[in-house]
C-alpha atoms as a PDB file:
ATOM      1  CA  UNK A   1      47.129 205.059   4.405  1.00  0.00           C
ATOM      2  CA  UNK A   2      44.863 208.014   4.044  1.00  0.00           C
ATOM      3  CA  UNK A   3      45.903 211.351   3.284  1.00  0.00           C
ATOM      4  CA  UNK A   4      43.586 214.321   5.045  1.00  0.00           C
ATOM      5  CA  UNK A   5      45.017 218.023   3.729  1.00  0.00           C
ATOM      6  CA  UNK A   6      43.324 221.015   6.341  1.00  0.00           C
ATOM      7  CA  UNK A   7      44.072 224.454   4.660  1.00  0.00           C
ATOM      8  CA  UNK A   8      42.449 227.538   6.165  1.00  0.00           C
ATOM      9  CA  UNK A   9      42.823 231.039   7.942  1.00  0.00           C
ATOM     10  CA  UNK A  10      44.760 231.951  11.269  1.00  0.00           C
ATOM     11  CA  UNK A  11      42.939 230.960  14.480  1.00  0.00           C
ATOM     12  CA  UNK A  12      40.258 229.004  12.549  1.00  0.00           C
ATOM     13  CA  UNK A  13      40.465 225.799  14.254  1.00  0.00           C
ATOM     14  CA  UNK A  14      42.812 223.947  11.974  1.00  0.00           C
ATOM     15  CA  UNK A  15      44.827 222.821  14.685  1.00  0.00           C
ATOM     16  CA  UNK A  16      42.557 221.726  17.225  1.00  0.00           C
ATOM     17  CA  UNK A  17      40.245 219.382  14.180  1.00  0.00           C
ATOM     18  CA  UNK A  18      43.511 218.115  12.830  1.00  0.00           C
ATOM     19  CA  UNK A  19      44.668 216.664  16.207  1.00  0.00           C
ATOM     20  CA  UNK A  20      40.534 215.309  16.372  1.00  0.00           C
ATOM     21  CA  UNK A  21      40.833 213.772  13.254  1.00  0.00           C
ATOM     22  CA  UNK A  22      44.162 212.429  13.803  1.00  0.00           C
ATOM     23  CA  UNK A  23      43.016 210.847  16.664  1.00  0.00           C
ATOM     24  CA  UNK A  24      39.771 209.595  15.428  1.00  0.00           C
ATOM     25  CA  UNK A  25      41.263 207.475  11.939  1.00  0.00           C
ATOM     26  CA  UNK A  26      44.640 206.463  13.784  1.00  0.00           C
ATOM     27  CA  UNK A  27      46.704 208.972  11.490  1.00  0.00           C
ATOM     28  CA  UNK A  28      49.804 210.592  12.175  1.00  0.00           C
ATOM     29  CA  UNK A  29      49.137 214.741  12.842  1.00  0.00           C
ATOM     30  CA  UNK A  30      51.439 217.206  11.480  1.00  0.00           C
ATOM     31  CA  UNK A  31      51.269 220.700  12.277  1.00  0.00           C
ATOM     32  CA  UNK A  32      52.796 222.573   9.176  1.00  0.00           C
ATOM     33  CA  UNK A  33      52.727 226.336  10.720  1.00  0.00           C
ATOM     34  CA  UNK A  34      54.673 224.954  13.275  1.00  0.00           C
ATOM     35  CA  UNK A  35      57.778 224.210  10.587  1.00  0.00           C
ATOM     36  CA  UNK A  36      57.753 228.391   9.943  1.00  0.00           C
ATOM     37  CA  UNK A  37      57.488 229.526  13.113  1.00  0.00           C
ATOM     38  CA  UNK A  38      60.057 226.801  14.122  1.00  0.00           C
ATOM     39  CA  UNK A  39      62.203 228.394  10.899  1.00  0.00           C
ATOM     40  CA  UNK A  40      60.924 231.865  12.096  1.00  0.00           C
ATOM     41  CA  UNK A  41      62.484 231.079  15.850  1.00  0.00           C
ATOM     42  CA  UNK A  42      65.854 229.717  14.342  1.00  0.00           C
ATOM     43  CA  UNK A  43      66.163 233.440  12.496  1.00  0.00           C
ATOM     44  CA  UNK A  44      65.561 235.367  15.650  1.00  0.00           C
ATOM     45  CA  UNK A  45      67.695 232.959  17.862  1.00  0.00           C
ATOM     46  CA  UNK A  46      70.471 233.385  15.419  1.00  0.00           C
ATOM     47  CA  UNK A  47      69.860 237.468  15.232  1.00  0.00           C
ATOM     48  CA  UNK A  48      68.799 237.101  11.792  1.00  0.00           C
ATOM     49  CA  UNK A  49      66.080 238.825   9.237  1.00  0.00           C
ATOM     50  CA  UNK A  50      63.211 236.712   9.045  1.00  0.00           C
ATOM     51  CA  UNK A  51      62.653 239.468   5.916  1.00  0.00           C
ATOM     52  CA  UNK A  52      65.796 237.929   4.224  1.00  0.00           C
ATOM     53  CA  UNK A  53      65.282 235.088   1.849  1.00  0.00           C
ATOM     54  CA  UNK A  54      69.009 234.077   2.680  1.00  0.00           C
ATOM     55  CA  UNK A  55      68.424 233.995   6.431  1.00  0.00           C
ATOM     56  CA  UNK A  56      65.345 231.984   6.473  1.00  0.00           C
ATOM     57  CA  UNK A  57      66.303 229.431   3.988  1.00  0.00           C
ATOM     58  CA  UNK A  58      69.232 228.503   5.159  1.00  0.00           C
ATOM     59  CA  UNK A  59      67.540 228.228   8.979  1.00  0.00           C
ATOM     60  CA  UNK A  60      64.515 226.271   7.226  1.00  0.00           C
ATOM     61  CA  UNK A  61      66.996 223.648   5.628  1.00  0.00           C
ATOM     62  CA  UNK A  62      67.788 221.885   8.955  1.00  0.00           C
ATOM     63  CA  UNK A  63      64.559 221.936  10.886  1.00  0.00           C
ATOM     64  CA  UNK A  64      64.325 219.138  13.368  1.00  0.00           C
ATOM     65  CA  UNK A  65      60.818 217.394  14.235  1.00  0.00           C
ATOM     66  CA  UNK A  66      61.749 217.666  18.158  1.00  0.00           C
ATOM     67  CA  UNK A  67      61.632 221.602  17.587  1.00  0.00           C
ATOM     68  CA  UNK A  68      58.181 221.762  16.895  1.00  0.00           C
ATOM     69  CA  UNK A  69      56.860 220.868  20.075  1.00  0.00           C
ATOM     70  CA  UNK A  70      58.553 224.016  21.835  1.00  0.00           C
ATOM     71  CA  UNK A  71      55.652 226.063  23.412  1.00  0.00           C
ATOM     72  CA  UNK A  72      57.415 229.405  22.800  1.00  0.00           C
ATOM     73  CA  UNK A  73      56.618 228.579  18.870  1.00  0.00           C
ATOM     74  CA  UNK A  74      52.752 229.201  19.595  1.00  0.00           C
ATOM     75  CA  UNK A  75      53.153 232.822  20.976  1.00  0.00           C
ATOM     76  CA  UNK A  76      52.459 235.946  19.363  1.00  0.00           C
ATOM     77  CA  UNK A  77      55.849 237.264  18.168  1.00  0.00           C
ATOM     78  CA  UNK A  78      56.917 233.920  17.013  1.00  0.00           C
ATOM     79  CA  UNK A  79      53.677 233.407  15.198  1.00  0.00           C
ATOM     80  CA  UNK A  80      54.135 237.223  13.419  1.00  0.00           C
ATOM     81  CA  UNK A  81      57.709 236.111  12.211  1.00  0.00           C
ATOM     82  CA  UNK A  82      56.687 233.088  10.832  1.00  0.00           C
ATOM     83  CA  UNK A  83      54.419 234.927   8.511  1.00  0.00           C
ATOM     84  CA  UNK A  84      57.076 237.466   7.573  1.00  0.00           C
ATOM     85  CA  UNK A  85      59.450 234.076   6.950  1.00  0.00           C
ATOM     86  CA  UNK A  86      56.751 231.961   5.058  1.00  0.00           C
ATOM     87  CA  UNK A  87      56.796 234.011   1.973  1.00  0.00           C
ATOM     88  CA  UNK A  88      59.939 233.518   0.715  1.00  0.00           C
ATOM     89  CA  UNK A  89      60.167 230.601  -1.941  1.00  0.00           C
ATOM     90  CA  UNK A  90      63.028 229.679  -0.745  1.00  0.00           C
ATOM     91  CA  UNK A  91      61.913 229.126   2.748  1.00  0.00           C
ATOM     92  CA  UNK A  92      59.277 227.036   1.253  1.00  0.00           C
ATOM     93  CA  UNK A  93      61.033 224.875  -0.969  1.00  0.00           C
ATOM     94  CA  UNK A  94      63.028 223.953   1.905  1.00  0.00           C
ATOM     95  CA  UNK A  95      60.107 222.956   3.946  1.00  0.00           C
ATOM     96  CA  UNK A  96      58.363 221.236   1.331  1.00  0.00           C
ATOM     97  CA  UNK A  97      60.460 217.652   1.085  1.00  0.00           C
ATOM     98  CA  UNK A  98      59.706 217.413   5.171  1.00  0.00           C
ATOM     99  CA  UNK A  99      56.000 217.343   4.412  1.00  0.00           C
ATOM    100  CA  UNK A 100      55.915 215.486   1.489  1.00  0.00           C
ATOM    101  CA  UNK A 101      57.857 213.202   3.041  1.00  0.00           C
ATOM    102  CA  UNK A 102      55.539 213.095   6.073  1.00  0.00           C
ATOM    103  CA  UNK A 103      52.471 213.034   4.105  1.00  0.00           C
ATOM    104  CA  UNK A 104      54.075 209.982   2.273  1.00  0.00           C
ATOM    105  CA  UNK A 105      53.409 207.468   4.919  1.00  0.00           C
ATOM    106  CA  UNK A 106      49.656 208.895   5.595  1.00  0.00           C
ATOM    107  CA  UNK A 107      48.342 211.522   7.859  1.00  0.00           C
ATOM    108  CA  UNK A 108      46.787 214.289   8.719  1.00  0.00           C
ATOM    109  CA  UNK A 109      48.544 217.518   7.640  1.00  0.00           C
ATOM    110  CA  UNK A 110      47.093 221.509   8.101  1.00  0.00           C
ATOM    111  CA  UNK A 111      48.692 224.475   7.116  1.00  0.00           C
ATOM    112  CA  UNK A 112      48.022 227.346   4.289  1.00  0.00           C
ATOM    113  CA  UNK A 113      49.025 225.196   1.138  1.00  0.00           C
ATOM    114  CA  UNK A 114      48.497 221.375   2.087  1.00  0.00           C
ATOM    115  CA  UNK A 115      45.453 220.767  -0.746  1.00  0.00           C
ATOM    116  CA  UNK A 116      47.038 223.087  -3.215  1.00  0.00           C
ATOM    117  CA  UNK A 117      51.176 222.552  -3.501  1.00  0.00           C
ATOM    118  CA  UNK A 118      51.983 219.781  -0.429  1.00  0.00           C
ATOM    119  CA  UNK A 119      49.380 217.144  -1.605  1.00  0.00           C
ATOM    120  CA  UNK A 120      46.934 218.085  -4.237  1.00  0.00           C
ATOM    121  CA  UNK A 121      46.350 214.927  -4.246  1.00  0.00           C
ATOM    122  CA  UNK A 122      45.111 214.197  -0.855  1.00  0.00           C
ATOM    123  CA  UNK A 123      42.566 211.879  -0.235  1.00  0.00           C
ATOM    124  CA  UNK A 124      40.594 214.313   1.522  1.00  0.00           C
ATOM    125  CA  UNK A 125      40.829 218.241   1.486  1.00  0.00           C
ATOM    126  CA  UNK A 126      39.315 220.499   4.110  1.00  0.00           C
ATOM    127  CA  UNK A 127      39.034 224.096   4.195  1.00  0.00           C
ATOM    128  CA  UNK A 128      38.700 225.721   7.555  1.00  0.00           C
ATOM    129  CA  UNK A 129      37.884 229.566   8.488  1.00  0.00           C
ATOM    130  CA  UNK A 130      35.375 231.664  10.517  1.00  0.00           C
ATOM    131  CA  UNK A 131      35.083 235.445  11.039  1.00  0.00           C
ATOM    132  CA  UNK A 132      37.821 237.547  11.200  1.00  0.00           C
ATOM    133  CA  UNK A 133      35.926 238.601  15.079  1.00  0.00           C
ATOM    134  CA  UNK A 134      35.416 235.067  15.977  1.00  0.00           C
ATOM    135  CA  UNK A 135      38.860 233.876  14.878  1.00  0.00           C
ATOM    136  CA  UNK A 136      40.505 237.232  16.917  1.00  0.00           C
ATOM    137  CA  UNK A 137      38.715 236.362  20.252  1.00  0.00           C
ATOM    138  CA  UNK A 138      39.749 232.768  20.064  1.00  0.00           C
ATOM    139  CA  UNK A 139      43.413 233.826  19.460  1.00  0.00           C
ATOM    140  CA  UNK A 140      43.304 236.749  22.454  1.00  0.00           C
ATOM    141  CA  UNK A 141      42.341 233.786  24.586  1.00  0.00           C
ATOM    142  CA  UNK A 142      44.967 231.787  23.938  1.00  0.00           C
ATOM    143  CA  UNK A 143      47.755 234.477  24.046  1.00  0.00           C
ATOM    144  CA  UNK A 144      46.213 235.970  27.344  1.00  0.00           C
ATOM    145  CA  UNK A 145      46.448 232.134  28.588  1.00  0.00           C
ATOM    146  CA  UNK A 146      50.018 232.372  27.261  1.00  0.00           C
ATOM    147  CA  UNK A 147      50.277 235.458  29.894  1.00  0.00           C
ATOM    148  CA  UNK A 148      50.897 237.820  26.453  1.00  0.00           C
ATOM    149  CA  UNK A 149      49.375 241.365  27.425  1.00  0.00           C
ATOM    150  CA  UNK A 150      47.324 242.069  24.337  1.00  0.00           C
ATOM    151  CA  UNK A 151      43.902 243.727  23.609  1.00  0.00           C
ATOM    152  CA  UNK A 152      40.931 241.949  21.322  1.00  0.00           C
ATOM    153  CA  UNK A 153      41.613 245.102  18.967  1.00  0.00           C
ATOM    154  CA  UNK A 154      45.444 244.875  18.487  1.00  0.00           C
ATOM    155  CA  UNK A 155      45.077 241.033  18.101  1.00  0.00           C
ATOM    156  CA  UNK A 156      42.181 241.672  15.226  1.00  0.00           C
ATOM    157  CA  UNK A 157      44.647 244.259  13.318  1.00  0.00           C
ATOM    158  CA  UNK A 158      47.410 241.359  13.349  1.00  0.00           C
ATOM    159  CA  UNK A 159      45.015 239.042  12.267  1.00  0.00           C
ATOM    160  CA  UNK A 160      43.564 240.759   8.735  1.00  0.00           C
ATOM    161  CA  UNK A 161      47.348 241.825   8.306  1.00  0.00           C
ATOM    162  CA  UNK A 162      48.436 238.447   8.272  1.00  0.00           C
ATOM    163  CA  UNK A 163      45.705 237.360   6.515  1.00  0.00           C
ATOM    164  CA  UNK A 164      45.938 239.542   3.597  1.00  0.00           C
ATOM    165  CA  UNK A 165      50.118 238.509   3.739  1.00  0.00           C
ATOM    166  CA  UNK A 166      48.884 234.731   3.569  1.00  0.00           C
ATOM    167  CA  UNK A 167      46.274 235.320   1.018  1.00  0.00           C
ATOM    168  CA  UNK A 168      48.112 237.895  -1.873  1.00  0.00           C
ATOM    169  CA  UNK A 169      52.111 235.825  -1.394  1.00  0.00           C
ATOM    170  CA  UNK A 170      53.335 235.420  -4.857  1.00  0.00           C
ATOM    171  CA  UNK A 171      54.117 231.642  -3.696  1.00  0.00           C
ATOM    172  CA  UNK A 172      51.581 229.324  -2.691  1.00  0.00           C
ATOM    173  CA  UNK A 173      49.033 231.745  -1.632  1.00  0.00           C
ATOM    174  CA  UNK A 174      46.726 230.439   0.864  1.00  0.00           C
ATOM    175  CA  UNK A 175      43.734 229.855  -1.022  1.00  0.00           C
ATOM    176  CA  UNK A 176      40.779 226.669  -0.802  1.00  0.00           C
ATOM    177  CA  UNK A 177      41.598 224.041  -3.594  1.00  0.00           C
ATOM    178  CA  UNK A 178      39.404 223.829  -6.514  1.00  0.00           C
ATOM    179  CA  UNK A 179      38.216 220.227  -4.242  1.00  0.00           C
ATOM    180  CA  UNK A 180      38.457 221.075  -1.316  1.00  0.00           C
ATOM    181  CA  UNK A 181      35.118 220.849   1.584  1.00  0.00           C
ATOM    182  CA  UNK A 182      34.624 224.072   3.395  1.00  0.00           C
ATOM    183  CA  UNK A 183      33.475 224.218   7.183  1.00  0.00           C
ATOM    184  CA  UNK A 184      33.003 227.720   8.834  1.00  0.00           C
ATOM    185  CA  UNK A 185      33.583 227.185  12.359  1.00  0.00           C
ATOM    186  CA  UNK A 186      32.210 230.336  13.416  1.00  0.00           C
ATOM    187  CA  UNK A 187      29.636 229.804  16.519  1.00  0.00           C
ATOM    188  CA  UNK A 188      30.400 226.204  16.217  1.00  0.00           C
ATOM    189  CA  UNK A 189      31.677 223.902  19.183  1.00  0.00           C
ATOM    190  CA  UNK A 190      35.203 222.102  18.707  1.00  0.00           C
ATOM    191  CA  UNK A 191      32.710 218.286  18.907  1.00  0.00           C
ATOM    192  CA  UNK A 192      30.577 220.028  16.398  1.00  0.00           C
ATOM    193  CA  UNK A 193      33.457 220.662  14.211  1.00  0.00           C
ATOM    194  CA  UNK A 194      34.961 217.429  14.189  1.00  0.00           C
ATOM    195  CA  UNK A 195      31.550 216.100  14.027  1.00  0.00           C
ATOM    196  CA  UNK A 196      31.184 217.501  10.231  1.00  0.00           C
ATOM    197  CA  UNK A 197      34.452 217.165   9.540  1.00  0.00           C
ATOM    198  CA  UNK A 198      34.005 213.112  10.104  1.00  0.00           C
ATOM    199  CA  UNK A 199      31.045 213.249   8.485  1.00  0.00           C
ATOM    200  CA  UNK A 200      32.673 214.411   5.274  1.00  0.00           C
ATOM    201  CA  UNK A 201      35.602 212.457   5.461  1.00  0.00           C
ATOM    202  CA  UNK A 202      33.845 209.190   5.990  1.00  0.00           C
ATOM    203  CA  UNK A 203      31.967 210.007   2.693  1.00  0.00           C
ATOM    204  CA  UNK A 204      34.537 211.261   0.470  1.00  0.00           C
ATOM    205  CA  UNK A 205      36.506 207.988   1.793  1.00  0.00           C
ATOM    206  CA  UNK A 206      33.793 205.460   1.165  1.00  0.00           C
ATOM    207  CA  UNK A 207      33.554 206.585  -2.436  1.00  0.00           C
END
């Protein structure tokens, strides 16, 4: 089965076209940010350091897939640990059999380092981002739906932080592989976006 790696920036869409494309080609859909904020979580829960290497490793070693479908792991505290908690190595080596492993049996897979470390060889690699304003508002939406009290501003500032976190880790830095097709969601529809993503996957998969 097909392999479709979505790397890309914080509140660019990743999500939303992964589940699309998921559903369009039959593939199993993992959400990979979801296994860091899960780790993330397990830190806090256990009143950990999600700064401490030791502390998120050995939480990140026993991640369960029935964990990731807690809602609490999409809010906005959750989501700022798991960036904090996604740069250690070791936090990442321990992740990285559960998505290999995933990704071994086909799928659809988005996260930060899918194309680049999980599966550079993917059948198909995407690469997903949009302004840092367009990506902000989207992500203020969603936390105000969460009922998280949070202005367009303060949600921005957390944004480029984590960005610049993602993009200058010493450890799979979240970067676009050398193969990888980009799509720039901003001022695009969610149908138009899984509209060109289909479009390129059918033709990289017909070659």
């Amino acid at each position: 089965m097909s392999v479709i790696a979505i790397d890309g920036t914080f509140a660019s869409g990743k999500g939303t076209l992964g589940k699309g494309l998921a559903a369009h080609y039959g593939l199993p859909y993992l959400d990979t940010g979801k296994l860091y904020r899960a780790t993330a979580k397990r830190v806090l829960d256990a009143g950990g350091d999600v700064t401490s290497s030791v502390d998120g490793a050995r939480a990140a070693k026993s991640i369960k897939t029935d964990e990731l479908s807690d809602p609490i792991l999409k809010s906005g505290p959750i989501g700022a640990a798991a960036s904090k908690v996604s740069v250690h190595p070791a936090v990442r080596a321990a992740l990285f059999d559960f998505q290999r492993d995933f990704a071994a049996k086909g799928g659809v897979l988005d996260g930060r380092d899918i194309g680049t470390v999980i599966c550079p060889d993917a059948d198909v690699k995407l690469y997903v981002t949009a302004s840092p304003e367009e990506r902000a508002k989207r992500r203020h939406a969603e936390l105000r739906g969460y009922g998280e009290q949070v202005s367009v501003e303060e949600v921005l500032a957390q944004l480029i932080e984590r960005d610049t976190r993602d993009s200058t880790r010493a450890t799979a830095p979240l970067k676009p592989a050398a193969d990888a097709h980009m799509i720039d969601t901003t001022g695009m529809s969610i149908s138009e976006v899984l509209n060109a993503a289909i479009a390129i996957c059918d033709a990289v998969l017909k070659r």
